[in-house]
Protein backbone atom coordinates (compact mmCIF):
# COMPACT_ATOMS: atom_id res chain seq x y z
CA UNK A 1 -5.97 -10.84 14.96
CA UNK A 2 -5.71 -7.50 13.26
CA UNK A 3 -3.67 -6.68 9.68
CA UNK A 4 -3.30 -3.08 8.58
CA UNK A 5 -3.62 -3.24 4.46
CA UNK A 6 -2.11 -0.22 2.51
CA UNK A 7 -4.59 1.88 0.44
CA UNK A 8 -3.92 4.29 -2.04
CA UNK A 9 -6.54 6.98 -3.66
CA UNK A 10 -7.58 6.58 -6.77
CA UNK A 11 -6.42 10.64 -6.64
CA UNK A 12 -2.95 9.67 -5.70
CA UNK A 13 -2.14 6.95 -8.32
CA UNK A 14 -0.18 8.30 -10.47
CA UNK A 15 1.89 10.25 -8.17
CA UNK A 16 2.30 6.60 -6.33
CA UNK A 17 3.65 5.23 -9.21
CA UNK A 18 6.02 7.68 -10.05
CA UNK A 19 7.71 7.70 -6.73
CA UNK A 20 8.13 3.59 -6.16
CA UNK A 21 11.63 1.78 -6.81
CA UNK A 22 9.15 -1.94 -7.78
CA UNK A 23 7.26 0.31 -9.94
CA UNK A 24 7.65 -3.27 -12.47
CA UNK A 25 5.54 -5.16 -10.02
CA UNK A 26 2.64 -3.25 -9.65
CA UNK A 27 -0.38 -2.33 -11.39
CA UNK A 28 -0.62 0.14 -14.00
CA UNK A 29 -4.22 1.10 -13.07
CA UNK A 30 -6.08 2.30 -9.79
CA UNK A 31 -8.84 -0.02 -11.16
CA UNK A 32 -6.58 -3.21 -11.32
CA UNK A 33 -5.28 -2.54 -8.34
CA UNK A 34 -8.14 -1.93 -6.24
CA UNK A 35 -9.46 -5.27 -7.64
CA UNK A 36 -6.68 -7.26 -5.94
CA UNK A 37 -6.65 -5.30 -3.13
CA UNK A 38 -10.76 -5.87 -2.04
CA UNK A 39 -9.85 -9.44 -3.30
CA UNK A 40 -6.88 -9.70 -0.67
CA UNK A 41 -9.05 -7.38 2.12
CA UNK A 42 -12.00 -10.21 1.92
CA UNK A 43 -9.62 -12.93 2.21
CA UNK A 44 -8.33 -11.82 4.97
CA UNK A 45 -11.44 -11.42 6.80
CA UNK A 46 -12.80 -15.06 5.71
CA UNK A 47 -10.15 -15.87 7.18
CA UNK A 48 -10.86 -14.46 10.62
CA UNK A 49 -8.70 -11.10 10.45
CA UNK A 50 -10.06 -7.97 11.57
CA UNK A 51 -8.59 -5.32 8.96
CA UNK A 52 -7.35 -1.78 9.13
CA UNK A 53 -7.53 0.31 5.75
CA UNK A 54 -4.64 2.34 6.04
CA UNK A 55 -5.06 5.56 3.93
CA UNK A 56 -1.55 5.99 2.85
CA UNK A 57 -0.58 9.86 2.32
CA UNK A 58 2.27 10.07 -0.04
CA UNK A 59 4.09 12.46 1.26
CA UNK A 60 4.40 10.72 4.68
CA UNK A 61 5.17 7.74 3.00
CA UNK A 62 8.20 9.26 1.18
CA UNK A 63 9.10 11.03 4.40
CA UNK A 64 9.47 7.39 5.94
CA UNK A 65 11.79 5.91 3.12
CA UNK A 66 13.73 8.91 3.60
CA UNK A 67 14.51 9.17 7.35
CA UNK A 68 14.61 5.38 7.14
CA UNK A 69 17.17 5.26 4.20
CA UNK A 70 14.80 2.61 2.51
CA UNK A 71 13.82 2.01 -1.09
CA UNK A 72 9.81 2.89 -1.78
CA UNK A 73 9.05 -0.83 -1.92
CA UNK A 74 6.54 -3.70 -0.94
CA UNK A 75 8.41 -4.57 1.73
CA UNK A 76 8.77 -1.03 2.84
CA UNK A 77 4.88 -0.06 2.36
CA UNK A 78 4.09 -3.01 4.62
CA UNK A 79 6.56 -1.71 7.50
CA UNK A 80 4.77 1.64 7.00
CA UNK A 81 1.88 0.66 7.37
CA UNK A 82 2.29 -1.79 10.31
CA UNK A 83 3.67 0.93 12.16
């Protein structure tokens, strides 16, 4: 079974965090976050899941929760990138 996982450039950080509505529940460093992230990304594939690193670009991203009329949130990121 395949998952698509969201990943954001070290680059693009900042900008990331600027532009989400959860901005509360997230990391306030590329580092920490990257750490959960390889830490959820090799659980997954113990687990038997093939997954897709999904470079997210920001501005698409925005674009999305835009024409969608949807808040830049988990939930949100997780339809974007499933799609």
């Amino acid at each position: 079974m395949e998952i698509n996982l969201a990943y954001y450039k070290k680059k693009d950080w900042f900008k990331f965090l600027k532009m989400i509505d959860d901005r509360e529940s997230m990391f306030d460093t590329w580092k920490e976050w990257n750490k959960s992230y390889l830490k959820t990304k090799q659980g997954l594939i113990s687990q038997g899941f093939l997954v897709n690193e999904i470079i997210v670009d920001l501005k698409e991203l925005k674009k999305y929760c835009n024409s969608q009329g949807l808040k830049n949130d988990g939930k949100t990121r997780s339809q974007f990138v499933a799609n």
